[in-house]
N, C-alpha and C. Protein backbone atom coordinates (compact mmCIF):
# COMPACT_ATOMS: atom_id res chain seq x y z
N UNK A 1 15.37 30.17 8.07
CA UNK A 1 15.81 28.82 7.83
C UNK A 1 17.26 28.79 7.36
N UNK A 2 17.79 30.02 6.36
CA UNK A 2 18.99 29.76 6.07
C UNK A 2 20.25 30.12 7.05
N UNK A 3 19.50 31.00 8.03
CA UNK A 3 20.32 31.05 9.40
C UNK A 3 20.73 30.00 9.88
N UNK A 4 19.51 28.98 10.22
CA UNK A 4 20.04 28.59 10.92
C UNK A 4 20.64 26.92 10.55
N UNK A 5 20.37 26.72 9.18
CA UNK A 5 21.27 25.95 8.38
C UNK A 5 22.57 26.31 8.19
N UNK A 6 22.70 27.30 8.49
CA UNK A 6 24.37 28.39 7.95
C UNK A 6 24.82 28.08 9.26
N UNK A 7 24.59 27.99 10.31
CA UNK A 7 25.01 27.89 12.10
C UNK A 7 24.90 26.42 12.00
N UNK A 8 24.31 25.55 11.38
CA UNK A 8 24.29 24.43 11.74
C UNK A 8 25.56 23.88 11.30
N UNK A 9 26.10 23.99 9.88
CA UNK A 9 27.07 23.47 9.09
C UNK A 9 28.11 24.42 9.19
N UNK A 10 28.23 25.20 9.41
CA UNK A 10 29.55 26.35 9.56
C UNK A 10 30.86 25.29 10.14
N UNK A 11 31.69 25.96 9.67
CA UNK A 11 33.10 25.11 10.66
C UNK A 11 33.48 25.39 11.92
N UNK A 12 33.74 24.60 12.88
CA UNK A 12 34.23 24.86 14.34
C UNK A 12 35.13 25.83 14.17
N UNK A 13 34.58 26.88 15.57
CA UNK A 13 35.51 27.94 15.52
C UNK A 13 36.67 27.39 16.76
N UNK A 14 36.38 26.64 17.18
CA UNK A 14 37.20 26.35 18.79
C UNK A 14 38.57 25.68 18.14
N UNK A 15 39.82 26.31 18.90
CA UNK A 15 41.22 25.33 17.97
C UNK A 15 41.59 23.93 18.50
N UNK A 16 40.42 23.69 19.54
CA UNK A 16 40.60 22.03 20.11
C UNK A 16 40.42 21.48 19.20
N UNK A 17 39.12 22.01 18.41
CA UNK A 17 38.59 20.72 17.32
C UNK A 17 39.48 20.08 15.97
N UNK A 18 40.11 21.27 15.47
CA UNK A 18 41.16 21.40 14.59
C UNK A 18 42.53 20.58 14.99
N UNK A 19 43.21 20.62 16.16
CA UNK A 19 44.17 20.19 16.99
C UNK A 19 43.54 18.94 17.32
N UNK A 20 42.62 18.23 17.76
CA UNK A 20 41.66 16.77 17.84
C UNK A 20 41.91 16.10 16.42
N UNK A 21 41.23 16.60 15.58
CA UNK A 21 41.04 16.33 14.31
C UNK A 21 42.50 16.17 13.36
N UNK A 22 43.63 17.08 13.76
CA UNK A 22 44.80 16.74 13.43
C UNK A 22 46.04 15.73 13.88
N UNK A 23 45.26 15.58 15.02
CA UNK A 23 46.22 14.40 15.62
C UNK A 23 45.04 12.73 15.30
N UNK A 24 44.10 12.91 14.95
CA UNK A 24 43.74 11.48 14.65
C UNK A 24 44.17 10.83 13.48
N UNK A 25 44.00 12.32 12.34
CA UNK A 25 44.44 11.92 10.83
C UNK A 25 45.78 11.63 11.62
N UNK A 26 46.74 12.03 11.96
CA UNK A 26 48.12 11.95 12.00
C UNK A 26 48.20 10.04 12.83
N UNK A 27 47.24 9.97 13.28
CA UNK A 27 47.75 8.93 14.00
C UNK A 27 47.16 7.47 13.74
N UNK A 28 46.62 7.86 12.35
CA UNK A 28 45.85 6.68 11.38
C UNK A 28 46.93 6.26 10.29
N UNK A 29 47.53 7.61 9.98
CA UNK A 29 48.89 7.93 8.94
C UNK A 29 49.83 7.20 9.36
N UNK A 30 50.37 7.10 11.00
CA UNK A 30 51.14 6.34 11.48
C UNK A 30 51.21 4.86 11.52
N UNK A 31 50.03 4.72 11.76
CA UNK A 31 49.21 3.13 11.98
C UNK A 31 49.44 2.35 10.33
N UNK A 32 49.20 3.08 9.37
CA UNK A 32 48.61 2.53 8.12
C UNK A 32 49.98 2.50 7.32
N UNK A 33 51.15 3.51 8.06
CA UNK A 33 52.42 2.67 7.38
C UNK A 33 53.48 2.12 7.90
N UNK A 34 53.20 1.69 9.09
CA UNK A 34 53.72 0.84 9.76
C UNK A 34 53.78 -0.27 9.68
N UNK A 35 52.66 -0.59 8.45
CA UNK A 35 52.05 -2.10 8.67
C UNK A 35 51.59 -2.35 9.53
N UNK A 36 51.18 -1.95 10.22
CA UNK A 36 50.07 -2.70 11.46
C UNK A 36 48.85 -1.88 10.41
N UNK A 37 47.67 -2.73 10.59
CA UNK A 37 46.23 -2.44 9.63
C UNK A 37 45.42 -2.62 11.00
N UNK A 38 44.87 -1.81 11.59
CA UNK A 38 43.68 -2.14 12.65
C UNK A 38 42.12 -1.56 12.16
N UNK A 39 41.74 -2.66 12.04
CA UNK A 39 40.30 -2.09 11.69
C UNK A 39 39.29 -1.56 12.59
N UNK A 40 38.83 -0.73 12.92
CA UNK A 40 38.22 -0.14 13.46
C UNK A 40 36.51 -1.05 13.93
N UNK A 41 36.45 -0.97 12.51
CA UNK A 41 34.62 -1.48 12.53
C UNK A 41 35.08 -2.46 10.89
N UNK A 42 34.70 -3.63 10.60
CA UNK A 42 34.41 -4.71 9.90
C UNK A 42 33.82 -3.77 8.82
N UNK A 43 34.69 -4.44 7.42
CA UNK A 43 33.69 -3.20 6.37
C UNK A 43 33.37 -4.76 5.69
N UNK A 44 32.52 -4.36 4.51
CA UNK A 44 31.43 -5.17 3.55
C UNK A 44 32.82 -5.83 2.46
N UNK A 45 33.57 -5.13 2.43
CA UNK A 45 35.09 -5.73 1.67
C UNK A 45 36.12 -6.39 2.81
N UNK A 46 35.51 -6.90 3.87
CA UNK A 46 36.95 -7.03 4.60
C UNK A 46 36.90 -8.97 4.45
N UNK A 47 35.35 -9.54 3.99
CA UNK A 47 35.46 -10.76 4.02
C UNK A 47 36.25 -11.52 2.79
N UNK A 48 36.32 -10.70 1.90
CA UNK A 48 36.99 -10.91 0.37
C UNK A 48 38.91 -11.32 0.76
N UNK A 49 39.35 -10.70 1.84
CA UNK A 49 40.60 -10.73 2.04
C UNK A 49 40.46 -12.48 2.57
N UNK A 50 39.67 -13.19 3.16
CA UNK A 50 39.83 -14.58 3.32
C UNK A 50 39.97 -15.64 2.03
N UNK A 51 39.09 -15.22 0.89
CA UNK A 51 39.04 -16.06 -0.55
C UNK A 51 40.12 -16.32 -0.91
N UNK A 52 39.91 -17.93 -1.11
CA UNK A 52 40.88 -17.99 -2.31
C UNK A 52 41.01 -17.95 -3.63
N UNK A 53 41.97 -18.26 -4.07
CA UNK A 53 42.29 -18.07 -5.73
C UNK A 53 40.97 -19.06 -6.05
N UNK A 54 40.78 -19.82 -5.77
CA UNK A 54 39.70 -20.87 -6.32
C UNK A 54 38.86 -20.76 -5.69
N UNK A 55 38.18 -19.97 -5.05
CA UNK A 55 37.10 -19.70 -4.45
C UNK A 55 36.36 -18.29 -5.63
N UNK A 56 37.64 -17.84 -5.73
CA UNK A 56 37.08 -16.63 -6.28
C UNK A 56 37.15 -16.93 -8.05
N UNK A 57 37.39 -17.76 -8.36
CA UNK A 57 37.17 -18.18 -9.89
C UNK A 57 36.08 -19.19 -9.57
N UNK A 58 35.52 -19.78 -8.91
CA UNK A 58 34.42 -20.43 -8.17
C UNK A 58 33.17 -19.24 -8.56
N UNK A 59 33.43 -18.15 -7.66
CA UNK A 59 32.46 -16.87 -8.00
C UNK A 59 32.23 -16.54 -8.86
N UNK A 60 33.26 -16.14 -9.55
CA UNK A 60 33.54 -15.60 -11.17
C UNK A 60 32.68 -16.10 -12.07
N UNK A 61 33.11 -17.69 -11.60
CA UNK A 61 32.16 -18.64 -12.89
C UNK A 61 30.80 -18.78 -12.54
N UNK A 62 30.54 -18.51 -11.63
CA UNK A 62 28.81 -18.49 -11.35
C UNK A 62 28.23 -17.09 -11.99
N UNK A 63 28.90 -16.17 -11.61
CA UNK A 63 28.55 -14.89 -12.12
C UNK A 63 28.43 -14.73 -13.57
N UNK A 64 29.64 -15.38 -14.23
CA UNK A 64 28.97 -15.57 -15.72
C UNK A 64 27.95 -16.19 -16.00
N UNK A 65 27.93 -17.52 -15.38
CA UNK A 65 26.63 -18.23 -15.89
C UNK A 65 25.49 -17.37 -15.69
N UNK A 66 25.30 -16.58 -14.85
CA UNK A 66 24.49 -15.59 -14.49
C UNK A 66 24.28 -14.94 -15.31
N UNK A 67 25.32 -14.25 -16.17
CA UNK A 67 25.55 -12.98 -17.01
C UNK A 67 25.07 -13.92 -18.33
N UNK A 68 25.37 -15.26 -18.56
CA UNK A 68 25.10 -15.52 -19.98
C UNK A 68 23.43 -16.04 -19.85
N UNK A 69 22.96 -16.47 -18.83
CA UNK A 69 21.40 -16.42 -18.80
C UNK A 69 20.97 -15.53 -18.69
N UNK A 70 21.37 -14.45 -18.55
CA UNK A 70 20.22 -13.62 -18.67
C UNK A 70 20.43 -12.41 -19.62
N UNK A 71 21.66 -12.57 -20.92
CA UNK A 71 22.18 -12.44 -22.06
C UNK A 71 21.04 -13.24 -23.10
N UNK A 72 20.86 -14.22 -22.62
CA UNK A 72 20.38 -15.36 -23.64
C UNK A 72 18.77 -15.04 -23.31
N UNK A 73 18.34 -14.90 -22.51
CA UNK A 73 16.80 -14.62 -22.04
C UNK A 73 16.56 -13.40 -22.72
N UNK A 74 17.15 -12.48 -22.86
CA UNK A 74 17.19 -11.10 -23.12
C UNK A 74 17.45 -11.11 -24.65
N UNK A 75 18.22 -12.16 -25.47
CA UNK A 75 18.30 -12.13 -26.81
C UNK A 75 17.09 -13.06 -27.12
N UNK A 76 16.66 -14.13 -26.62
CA UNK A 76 15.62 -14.89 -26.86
C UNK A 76 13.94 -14.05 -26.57
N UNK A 77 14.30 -12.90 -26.12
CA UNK A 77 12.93 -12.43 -25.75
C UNK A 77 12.67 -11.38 -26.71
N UNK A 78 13.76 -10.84 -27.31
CA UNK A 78 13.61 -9.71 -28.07
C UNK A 78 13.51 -10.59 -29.87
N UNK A 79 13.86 -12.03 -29.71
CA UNK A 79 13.65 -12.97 -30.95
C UNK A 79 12.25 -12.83 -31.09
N UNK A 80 11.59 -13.20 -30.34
CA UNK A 80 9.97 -13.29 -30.17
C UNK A 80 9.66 -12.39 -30.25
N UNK A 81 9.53 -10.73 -29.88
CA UNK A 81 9.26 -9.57 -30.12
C UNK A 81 9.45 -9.28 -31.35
N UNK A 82 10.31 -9.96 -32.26
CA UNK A 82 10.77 -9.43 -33.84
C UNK A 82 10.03 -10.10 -34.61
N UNK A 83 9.98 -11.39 -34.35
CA UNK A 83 9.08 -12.35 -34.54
C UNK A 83 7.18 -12.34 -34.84
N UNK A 84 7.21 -11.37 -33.83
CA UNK A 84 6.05 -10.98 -33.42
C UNK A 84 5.47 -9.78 -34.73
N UNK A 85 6.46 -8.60 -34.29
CA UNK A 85 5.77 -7.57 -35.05
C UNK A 85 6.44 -8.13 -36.68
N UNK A 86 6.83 -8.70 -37.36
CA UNK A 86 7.52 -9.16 -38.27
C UNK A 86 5.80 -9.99 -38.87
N UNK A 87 5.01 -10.68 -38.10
CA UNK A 87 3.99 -11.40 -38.38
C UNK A 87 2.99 -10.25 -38.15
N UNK A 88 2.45 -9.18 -37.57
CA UNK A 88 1.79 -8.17 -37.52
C UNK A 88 1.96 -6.94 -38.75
N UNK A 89 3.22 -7.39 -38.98
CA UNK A 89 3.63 -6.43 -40.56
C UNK A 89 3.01 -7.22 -41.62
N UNK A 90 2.95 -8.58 -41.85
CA UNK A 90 2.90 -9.01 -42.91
C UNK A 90 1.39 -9.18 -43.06
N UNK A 91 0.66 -9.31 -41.43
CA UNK A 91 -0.76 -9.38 -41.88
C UNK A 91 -1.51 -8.07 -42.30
N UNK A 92 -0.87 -7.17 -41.63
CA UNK A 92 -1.43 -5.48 -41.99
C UNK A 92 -1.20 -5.53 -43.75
N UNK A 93 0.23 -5.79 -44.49
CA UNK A 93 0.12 -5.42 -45.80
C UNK A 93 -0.75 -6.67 -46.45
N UNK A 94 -0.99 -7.57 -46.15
CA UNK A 94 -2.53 -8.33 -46.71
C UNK A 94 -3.40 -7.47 -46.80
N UNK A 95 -3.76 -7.52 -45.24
CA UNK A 95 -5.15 -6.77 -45.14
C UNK A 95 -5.46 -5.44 -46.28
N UNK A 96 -4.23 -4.83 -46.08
CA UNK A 96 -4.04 -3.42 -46.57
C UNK A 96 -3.92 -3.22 -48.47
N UNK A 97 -3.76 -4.68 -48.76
CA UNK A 97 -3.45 -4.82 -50.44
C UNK A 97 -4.37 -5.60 -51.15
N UNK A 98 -5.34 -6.17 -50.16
CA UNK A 98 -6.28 -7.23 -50.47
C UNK A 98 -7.38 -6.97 -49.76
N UNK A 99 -8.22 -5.85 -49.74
CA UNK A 99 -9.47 -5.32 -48.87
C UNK A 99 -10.19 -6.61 -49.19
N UNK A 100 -11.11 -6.56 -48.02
CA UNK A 100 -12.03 -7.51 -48.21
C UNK A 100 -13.61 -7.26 -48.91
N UNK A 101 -14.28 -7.65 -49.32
CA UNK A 101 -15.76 -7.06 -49.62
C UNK A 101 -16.42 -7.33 -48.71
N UNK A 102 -16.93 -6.33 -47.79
CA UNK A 102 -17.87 -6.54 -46.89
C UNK A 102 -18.34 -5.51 -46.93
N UNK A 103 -19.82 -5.83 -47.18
CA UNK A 103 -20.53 -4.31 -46.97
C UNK A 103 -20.79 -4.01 -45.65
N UNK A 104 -21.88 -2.95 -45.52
CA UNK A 104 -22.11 -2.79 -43.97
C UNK A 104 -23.21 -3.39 -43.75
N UNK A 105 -23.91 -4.14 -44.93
CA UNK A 105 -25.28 -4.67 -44.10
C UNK A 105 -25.21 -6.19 -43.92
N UNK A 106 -23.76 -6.78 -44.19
CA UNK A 106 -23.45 -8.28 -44.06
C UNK A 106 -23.40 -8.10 -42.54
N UNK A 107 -22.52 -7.25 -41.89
CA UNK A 107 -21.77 -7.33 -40.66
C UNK A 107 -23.22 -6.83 -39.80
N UNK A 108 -24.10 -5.83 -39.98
CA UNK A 108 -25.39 -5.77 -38.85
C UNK A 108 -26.21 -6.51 -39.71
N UNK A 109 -26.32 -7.09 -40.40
CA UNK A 109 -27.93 -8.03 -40.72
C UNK A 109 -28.08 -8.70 -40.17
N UNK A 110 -27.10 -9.86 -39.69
CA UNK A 110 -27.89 -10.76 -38.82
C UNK A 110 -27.91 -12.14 -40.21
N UNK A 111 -28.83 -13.14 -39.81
CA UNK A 111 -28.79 -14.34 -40.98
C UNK A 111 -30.37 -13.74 -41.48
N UNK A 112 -30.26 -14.32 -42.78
CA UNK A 112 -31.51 -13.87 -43.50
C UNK A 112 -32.49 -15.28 -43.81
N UNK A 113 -33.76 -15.53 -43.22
CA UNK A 113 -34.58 -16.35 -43.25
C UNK A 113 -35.32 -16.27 -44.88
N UNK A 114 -35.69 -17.15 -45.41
CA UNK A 114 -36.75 -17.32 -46.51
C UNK A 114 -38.04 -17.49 -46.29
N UNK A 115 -39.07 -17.12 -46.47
CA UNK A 115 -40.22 -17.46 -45.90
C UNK A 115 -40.40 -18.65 -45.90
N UNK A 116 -41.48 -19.54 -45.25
CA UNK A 116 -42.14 -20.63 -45.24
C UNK A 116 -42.63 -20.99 -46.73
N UNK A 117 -43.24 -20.52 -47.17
CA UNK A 117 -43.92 -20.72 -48.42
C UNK A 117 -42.65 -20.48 -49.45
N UNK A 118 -41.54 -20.03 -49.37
CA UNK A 118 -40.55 -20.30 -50.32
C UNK A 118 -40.31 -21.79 -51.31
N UNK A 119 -39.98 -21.60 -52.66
CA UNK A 119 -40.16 -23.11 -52.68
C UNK A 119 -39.25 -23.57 -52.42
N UNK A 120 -38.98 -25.04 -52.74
CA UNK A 120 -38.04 -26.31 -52.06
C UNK A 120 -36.49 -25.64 -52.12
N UNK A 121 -36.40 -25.37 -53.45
CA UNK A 121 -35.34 -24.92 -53.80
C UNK A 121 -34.17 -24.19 -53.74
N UNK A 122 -35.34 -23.20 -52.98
CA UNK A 122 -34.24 -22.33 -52.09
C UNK A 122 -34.07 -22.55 -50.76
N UNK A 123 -34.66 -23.65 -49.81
CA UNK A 123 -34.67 -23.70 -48.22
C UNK A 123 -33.15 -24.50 -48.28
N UNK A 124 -32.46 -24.27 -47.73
CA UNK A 124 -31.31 -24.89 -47.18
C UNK A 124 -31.50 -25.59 -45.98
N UNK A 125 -31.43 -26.89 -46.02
CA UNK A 125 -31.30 -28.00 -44.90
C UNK A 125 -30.77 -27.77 -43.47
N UNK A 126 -29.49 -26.54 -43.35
CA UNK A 126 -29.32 -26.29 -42.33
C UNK A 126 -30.38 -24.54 -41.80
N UNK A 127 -31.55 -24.46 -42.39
CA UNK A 127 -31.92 -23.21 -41.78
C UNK A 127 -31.51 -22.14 -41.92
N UNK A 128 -30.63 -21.98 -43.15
CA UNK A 128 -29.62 -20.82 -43.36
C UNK A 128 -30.80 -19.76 -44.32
């Protein structure tokens, strides 16, 4: 494999290619300070050379508004996140300084009935 990666990328041995290759650079060199600019193929920067001054502070200012919404989303979201664990801190040191009394047979007992024959006194109206 490294053969024939080494044969693939090696440099032209032929002196056409070298002599080709030296007269194009040379004749781009010529072109490009002459002032004449010929573009070859349309690049992704060549439409920017049409804008104007107020087209492009047009852009500018959209792009900030851009940049400050989503500055402001990004400070407003991390408000609520502070917000958040800031109220998760304060209920943990309750919890944590003020145990509650609960045994373990409140939480599986279930509600506790009185018998029928209980007297008046103790039946609670709602069945409790």
């Amino acid at each position: 494999m490294t053969a024939v990666l080494r044969a693939h990328y090696e440099a032209p041995a032929g002196e056409a290619y070298w002599g080709a290759l030296e007269q194009s650079i040379m004749q781009r060199l010529a072109t490009a300070t002459s002032g004449v600019v010929r573009e070859l193929r349309p690049s992704w920067w060549s439409g920017f050379a049409e804008l104007r001054g107020a087209d492009m502070r047009a852009v500018a200012s959209v792009a900030a508004t851009i940049a400050l919404l989503a500055a402001g989303a990004a400070f407003v979201r991390g408000q609520a996140a502070s917000a958040r664990a800031r109220e998760l801190a304060a209920r943990a040191a309750v919890e944590t300084a003020m145990p509650l009394p609960i045994d373990g047979s409140t939480l599986t007992g279930g509600r506790r009935h009185l018998p029928k024959d209980a007297p008046e006194r103790y039946l609670n109206p709602l069945d409790y």
